[in-house]
C-alpha atoms as a PDB file:
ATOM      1  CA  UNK A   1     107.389  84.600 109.570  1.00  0.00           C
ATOM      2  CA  UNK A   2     108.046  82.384 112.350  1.00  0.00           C
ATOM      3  CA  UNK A   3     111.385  84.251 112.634  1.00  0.00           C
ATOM      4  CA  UNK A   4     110.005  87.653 113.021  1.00  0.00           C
ATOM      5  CA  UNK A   5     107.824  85.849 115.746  1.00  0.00           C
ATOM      6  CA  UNK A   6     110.456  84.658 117.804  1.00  0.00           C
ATOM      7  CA  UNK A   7     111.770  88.242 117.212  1.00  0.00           C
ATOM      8  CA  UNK A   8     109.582  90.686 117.926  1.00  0.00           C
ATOM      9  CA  UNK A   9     108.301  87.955 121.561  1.00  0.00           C
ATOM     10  CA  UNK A  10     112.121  88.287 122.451  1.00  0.00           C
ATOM     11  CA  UNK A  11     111.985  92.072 122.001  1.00  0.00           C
ATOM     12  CA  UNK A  12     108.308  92.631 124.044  1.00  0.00           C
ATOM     13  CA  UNK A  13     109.567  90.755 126.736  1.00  0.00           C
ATOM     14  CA  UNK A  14     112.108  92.425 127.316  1.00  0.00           C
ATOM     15  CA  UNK A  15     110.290  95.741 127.290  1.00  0.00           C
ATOM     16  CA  UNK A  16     108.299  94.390 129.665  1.00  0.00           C
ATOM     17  CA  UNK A  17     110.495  93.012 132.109  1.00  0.00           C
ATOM     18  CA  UNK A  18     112.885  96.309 132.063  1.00  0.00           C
ATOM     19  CA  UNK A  19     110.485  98.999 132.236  1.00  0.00           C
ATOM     20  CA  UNK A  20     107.681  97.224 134.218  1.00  0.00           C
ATOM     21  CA  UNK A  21     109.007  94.041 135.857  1.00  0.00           C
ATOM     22  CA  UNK A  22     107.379  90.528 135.994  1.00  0.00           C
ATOM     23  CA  UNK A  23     105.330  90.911 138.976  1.00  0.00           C
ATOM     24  CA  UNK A  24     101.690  89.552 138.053  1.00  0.00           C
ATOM     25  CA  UNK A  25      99.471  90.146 134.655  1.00  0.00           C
ATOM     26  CA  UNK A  26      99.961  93.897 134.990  1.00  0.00           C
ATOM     27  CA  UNK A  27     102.227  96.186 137.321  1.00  0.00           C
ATOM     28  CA  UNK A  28     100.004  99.235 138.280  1.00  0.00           C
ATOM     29  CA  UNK A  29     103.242 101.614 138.876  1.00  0.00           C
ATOM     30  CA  UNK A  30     106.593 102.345 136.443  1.00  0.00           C
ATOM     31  CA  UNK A  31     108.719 104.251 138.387  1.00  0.00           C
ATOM     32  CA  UNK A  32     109.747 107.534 136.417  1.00  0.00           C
ATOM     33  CA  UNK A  33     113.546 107.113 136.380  1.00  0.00           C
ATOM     34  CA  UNK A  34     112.660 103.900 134.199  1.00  0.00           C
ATOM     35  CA  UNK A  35     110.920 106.481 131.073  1.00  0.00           C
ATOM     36  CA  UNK A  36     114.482 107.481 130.568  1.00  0.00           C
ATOM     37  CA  UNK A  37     117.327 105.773 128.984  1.00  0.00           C
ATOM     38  CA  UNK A  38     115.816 102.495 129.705  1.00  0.00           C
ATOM     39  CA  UNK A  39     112.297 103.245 127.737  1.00  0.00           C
ATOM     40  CA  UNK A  40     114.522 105.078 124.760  1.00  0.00           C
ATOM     41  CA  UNK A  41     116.404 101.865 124.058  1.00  0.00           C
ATOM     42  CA  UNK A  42     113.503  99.612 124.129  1.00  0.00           C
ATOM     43  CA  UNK A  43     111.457 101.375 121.601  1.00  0.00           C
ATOM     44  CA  UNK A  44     114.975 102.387 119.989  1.00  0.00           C
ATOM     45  CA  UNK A  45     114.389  98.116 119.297  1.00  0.00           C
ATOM     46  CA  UNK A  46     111.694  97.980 118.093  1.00  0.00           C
ATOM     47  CA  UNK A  47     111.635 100.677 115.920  1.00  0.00           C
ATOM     48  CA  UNK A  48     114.810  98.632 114.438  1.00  0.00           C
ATOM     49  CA  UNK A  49     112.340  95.427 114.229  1.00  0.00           C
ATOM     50  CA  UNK A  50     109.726  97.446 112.391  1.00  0.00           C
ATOM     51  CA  UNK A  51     112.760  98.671 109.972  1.00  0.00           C
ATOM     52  CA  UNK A  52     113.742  95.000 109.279  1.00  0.00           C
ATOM     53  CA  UNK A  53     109.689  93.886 109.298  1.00  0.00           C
ATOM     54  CA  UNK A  54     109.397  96.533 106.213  1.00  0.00           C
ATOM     55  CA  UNK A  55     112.394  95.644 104.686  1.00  0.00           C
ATOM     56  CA  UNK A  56     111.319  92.007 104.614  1.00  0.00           C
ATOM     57  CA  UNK A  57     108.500  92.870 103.200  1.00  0.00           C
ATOM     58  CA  UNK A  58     110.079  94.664 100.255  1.00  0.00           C
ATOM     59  CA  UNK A  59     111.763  91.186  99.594  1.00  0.00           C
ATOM     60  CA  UNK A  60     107.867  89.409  99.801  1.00  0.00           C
ATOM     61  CA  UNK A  61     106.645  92.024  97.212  1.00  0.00           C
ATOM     62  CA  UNK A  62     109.756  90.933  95.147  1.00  0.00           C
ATOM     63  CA  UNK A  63     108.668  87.379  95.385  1.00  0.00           C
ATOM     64  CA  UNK A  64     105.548  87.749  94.382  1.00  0.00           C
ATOM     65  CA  UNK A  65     105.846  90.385  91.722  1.00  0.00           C
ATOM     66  CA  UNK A  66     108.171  87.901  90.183  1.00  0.00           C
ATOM     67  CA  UNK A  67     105.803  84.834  90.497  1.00  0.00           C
ATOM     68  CA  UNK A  68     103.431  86.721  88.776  1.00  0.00           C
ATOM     69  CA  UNK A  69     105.785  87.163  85.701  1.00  0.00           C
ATOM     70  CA  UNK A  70     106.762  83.474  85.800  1.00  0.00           C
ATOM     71  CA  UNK A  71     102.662  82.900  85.636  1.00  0.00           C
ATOM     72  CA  UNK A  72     102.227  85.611  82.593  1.00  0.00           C
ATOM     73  CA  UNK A  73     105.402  84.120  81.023  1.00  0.00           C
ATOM     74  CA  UNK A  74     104.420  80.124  81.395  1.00  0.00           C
ATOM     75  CA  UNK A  75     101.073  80.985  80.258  1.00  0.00           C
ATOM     76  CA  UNK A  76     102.075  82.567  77.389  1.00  0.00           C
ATOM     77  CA  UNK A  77     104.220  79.614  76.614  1.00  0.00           C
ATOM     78  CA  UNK A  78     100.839  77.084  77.469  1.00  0.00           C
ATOM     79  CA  UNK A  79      99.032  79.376  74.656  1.00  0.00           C
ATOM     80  CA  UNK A  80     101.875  79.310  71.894  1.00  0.00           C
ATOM     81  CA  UNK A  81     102.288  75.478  72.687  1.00  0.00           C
ATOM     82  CA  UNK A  82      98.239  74.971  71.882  1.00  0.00           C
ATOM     83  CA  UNK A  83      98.668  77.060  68.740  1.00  0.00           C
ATOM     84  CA  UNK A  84     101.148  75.076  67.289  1.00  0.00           C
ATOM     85  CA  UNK A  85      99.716  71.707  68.302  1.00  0.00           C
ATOM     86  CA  UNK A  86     102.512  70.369  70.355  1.00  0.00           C
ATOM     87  CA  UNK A  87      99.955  68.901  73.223  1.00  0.00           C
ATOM     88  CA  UNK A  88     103.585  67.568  75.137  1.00  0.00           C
ATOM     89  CA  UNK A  89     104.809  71.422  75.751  1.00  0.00           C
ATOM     90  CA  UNK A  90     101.176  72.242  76.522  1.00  0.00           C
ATOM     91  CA  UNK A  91     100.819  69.885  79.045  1.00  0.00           C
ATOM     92  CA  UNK A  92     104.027  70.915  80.624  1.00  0.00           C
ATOM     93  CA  UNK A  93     103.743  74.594  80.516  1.00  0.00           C
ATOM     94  CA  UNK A  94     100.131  74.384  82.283  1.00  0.00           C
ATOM     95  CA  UNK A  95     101.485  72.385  84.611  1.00  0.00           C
ATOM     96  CA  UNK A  96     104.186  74.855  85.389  1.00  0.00           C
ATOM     97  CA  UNK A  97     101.516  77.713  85.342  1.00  0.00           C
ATOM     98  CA  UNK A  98      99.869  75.510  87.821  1.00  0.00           C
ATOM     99  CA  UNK A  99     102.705  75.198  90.385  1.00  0.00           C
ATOM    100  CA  UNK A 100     103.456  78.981  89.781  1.00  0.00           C
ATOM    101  CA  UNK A 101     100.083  79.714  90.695  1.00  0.00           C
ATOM    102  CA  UNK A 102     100.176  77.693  93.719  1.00  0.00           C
ATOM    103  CA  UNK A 103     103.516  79.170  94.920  1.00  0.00           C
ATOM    104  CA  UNK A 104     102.156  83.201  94.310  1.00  0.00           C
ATOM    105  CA  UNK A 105      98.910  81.805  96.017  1.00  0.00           C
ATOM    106  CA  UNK A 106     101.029  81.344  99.491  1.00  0.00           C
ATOM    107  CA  UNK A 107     103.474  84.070  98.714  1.00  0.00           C
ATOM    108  CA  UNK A 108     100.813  86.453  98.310  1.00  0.00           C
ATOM    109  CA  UNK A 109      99.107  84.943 101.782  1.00  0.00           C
ATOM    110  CA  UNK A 110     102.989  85.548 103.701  1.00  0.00           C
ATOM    111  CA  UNK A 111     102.745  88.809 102.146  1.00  0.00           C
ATOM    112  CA  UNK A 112      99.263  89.612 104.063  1.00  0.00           C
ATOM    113  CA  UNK A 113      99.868  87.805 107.151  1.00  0.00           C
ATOM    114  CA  UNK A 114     103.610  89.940 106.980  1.00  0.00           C
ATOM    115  CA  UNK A 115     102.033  93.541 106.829  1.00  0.00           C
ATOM    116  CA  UNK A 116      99.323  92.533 109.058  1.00  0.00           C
ATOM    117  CA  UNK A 117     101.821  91.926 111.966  1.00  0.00           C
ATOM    118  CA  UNK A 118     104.210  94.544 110.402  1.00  0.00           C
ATOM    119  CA  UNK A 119     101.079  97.530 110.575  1.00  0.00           C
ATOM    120  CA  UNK A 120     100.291  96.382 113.940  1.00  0.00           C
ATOM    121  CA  UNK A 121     103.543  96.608 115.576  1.00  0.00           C
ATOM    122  CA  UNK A 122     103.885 100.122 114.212  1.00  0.00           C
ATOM    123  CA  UNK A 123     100.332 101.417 115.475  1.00  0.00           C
ATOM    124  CA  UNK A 124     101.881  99.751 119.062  1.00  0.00           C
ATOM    125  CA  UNK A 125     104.780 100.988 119.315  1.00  0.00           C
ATOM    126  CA  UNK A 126     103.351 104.552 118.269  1.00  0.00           C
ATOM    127  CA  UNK A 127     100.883 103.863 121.183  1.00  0.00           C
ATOM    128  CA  UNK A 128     104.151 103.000 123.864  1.00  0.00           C
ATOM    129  CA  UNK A 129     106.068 106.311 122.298  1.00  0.00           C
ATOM    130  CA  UNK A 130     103.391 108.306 123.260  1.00  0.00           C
ATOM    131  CA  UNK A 131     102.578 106.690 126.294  1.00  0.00           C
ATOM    132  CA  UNK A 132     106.228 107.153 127.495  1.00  0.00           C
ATOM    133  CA  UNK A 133     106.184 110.836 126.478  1.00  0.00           C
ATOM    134  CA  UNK A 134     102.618 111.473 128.564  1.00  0.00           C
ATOM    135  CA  UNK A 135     104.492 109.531 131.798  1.00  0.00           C
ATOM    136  CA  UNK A 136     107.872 111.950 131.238  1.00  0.00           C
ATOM    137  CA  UNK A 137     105.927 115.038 131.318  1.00  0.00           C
ATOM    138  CA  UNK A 138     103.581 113.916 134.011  1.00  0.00           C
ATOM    139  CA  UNK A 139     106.378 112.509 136.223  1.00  0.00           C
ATOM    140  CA  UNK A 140     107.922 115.565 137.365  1.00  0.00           C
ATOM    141  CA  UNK A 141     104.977 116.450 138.681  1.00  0.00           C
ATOM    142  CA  UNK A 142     103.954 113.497 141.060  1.00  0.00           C
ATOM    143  CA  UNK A 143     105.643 111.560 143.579  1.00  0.00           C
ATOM    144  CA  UNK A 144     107.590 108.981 142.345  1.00  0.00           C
ATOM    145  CA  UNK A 145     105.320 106.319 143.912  1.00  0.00           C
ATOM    146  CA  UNK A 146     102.028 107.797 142.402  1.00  0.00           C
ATOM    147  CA  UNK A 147      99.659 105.861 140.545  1.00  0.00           C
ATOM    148  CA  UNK A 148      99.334 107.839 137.244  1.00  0.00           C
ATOM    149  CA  UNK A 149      97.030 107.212 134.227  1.00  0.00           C
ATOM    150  CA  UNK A 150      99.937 108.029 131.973  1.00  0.00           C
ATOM    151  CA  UNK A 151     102.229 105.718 133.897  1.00  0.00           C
ATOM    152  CA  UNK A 152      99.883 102.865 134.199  1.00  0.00           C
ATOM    153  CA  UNK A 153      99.009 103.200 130.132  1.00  0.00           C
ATOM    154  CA  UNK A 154     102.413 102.554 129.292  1.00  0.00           C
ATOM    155  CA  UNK A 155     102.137  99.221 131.329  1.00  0.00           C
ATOM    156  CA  UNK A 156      98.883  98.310 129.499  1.00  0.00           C
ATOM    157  CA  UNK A 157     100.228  98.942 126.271  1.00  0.00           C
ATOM    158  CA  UNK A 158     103.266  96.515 126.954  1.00  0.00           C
ATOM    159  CA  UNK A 159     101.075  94.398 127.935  1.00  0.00           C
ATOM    160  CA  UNK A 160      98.296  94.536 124.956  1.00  0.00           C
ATOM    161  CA  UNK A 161     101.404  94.419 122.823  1.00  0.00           C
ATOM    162  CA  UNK A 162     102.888  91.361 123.846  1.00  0.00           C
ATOM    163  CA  UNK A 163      99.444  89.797 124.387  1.00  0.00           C
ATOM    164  CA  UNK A 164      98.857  91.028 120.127  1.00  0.00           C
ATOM    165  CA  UNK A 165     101.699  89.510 119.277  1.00  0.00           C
ATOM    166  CA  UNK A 166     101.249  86.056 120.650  1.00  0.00           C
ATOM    167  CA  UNK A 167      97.774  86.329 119.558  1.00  0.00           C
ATOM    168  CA  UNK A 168      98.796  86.694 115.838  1.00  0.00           C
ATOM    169  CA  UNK A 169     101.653  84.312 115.919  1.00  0.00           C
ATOM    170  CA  UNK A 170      99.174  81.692 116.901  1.00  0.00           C
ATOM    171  CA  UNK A 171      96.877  82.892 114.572  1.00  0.00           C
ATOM    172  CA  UNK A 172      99.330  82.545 111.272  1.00  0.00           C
ATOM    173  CA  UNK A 173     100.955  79.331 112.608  1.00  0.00           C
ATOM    174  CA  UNK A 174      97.125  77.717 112.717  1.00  0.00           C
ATOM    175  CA  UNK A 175      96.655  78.581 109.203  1.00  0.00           C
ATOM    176  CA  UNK A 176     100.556  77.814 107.991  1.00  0.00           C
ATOM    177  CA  UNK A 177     100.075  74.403 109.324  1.00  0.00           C
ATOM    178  CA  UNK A 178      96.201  74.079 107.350  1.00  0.00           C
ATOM    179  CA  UNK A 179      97.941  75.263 104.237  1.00  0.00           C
ATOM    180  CA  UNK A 180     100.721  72.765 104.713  1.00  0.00           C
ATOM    181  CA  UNK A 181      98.012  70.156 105.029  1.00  0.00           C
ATOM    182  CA  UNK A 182      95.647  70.753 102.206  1.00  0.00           C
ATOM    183  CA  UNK A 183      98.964  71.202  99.779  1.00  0.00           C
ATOM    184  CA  UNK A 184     100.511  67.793 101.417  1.00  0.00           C
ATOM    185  CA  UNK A 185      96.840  66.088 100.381  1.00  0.00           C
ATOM    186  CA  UNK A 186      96.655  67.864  96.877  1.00  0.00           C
ATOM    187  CA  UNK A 187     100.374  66.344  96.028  1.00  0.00           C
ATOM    188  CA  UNK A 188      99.328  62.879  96.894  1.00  0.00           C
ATOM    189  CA  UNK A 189      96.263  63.096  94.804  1.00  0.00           C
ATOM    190  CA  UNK A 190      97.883  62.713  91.000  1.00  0.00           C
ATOM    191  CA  UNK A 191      94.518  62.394  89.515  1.00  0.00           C
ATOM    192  CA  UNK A 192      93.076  66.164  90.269  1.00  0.00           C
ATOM    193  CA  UNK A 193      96.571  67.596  89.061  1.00  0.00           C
ATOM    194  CA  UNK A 194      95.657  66.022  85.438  1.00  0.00           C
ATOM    195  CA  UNK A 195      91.851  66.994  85.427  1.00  0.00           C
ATOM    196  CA  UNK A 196      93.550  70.736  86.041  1.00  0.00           C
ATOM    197  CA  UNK A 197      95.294  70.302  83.285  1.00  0.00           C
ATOM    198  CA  UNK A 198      92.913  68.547  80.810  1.00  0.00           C
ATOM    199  CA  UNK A 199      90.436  70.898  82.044  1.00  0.00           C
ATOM    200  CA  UNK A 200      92.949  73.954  81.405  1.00  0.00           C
ATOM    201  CA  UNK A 201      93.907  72.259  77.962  1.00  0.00           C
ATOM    202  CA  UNK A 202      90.490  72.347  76.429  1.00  0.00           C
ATOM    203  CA  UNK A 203      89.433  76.358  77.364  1.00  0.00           C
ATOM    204  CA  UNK A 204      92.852  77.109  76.450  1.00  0.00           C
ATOM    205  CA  UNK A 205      91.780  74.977  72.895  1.00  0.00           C
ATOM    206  CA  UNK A 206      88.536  76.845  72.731  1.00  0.00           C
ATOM    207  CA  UNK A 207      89.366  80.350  73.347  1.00  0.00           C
ATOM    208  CA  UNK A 208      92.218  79.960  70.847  1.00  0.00           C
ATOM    209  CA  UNK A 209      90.018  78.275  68.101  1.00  0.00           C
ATOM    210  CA  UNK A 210      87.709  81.642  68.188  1.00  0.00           C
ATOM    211  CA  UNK A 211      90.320  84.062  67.452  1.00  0.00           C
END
């Protein structure tokens, strides 16, 4: 995730600094020979980002499609274990449907965070696509130094874009680091991993005993 940050800051800033420049928070004026060639390869980009964003996220679905099985299949092995008595295998399985649970827990949380910035990229660089196509057409029409709305939206959404995606990287490095944390604390703490699985052991005992 960090990755795609580093990415996708890389690729704003540089949409920023070649259409608009680096003059100040916001540049009221894009000059319309910039919406040509220019503004086609920067959103040319980071369409290309959005195509690798979704493509990552095929391989996060993956991962956590196949946790899941290993769950199913290690819980199924934690049930036959208890039916034949063999407390050793029981112990171990549940313990592996523990960890395998854990690990779909934050694969399923990358997943979230990944469409999240993946859905908002796309809804931006929508926004930019039409915003360049309302500066072309309006262009033409006005002096090259004129202060048009269209003109001046494509510099706000550069802007809102790169201030989104610094806003979310933040956000999902915050809460990587917290989850680091609280899973650093949990290994440390052998005594709660074997309550899980006593605790696991006995419904697991129960349920089976009433079938």
């Amino acid at each position: 995730m960090n990755d795609l940050f580093r990415k996708l800051n890389v690729l704003v800033r540089a949409s920023v600094n070649e259409l608009i420049g680096d003059e100040g928070p916001r540049k009221p004026l894009i000059h319309p020979d910039k919406l040509g060639q220019d503004a086609d390869r920067q959103i040319k980009a980071l369409r290309q980002a959005i195509n690798e964003a979704l493509d990552h996220e095929e391989r996060l679905q993956t991962r956590v499609n196949d946790l899941q099985a290993e769950v199913e299949n290690w819980d199924r092995q934690a049930d036959d274990a208890v039916a034949q008595d063999d407390d050793v295998q029981a112990r171990y399985a549940i313990t592996q449907v523990q960890l395998a649970q854990q690990r779909l827990v934050l694969a399923e949380s990358d997943l979230r965070d990944h469409q999240m910035v993946t859905q908002e990229l796309i809804q931006r660089v929508n926004q930019l696509e039409a915003a360049v196509a309302d500066a072309r057409q309006s262009a033409p029409e006005q002096a090259p130094q004129a202060d048009t709305s269209a003109i001046d939206r494509v510099s706000g959404v550069l802007h809102d874009m790169q201030s989104r995606i610094t806003e979310l990287g933040e956000m999902i490095s915050a809460k990587d680091a917290a989850t680091t944390s609280q899973a650093t604390e949990g290994e440390q703490d052998d005594s709660i991993a074997d309550e899980v699985v006593d605790d696991d052991l006995a419904r697991r005992r129960d349920r089976l005993s009433k079938r």
